[in-house]
Protein backbone atom coordinates (compact mmCIF):
# COMPACT_ATOMS: atom_id res chain seq x y z
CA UNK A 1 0.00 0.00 0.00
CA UNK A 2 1.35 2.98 -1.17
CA UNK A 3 1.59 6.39 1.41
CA UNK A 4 0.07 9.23 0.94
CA UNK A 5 1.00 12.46 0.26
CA UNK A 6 0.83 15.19 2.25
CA UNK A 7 -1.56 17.13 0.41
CA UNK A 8 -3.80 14.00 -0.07
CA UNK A 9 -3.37 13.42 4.33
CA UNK A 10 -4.73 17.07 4.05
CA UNK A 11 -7.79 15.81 1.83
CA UNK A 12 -8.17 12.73 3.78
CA UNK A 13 -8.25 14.39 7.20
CA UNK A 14 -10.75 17.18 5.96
CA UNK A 15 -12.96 14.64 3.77
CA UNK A 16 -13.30 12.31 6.86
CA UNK A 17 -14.38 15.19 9.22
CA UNK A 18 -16.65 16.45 7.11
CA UNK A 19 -18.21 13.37 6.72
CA UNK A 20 -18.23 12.48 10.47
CA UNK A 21 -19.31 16.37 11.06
CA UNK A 22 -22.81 15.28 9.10
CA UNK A 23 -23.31 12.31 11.29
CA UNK A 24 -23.23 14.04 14.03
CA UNK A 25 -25.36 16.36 12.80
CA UNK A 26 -27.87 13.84 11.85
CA UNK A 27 -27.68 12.27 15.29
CA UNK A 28 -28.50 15.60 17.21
CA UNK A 29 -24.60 15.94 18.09
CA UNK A 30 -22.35 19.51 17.22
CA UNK A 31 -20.13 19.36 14.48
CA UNK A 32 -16.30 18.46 15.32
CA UNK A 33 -14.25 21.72 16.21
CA UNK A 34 -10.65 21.64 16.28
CA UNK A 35 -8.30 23.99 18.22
CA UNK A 36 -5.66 26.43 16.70
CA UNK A 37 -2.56 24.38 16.82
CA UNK A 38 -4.55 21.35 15.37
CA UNK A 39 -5.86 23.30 12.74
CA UNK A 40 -2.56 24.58 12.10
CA UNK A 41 -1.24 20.93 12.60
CA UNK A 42 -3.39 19.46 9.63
CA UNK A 43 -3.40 22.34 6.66
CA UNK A 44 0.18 23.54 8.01
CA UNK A 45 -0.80 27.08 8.27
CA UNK A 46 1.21 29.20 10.31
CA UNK A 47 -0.39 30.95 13.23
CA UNK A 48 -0.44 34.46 11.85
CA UNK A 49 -1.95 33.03 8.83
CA UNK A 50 -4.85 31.16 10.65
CA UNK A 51 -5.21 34.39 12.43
CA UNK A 52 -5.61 36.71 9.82
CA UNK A 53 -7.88 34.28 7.92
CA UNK A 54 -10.36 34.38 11.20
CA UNK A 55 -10.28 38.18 12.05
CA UNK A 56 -10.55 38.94 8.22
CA UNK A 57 -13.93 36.63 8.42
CA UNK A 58 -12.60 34.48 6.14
CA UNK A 59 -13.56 31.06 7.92
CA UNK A 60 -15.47 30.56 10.84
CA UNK A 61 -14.06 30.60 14.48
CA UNK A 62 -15.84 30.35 18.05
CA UNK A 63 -14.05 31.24 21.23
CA UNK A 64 -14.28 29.08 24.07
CA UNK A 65 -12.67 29.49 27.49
CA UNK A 66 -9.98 31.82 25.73
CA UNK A 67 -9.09 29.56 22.83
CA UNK A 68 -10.29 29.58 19.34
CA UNK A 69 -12.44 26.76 17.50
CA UNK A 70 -12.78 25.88 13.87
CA UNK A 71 -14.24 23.25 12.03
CA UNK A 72 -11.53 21.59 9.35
CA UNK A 73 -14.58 21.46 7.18
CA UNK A 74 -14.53 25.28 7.17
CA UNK A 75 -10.73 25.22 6.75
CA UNK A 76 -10.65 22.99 3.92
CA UNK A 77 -13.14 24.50 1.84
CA UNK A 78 -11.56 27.96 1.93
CA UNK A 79 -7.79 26.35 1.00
CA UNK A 80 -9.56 24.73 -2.04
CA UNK A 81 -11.16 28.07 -2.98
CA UNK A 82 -7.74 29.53 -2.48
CA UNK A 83 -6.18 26.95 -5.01
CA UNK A 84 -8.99 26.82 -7.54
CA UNK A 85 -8.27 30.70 -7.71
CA UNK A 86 -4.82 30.37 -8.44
CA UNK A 87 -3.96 31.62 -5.22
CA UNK A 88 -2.10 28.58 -3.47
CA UNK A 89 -0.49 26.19 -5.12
């Protein structure tokens, strides 16, 4: 079996929340929510970038108990707007 690459872990990581976020939702549950340094962890984003993607409203973030919340869901589908665009390779 062959390893995948990073960019497809990305995918991988981002398709299977997304699909666990739904059955949760379906079941009642809230969706998965990840903290900063996972967030950063899985799209390896720096800080300041996650940062100025939440205060410039461009994905979703709660604060809870002084730390920030996203779902990778949210994450994922801005990165592939970002590389559709031309923006990120």
């Amino acid at each position: 079996m062959e390893s995948l690459t990073p960019e497809q872990e990305i995918i991988k990581e981002a398709v299977l929340t997304h699909i666990l976020d739904n059955l949760l939702r379906q079941n009642g549950f809230e969706p998965v929510s990840y903290r900063s340094r996972q967030i950063i962890r899985i799209f390896r984003l720096s800080p300041q970038e996650l940062c100025d993607l939440r205060e410039k409203e461009l994905i979703p973030a709660v604060k809870k108990n002084g730390a920030w919340y996203y779902n990778p869901s949210h994450v994922l589908e801005y990165l592939m707007l970002e590389i559709e665009n031309g923006i990120i390779e």
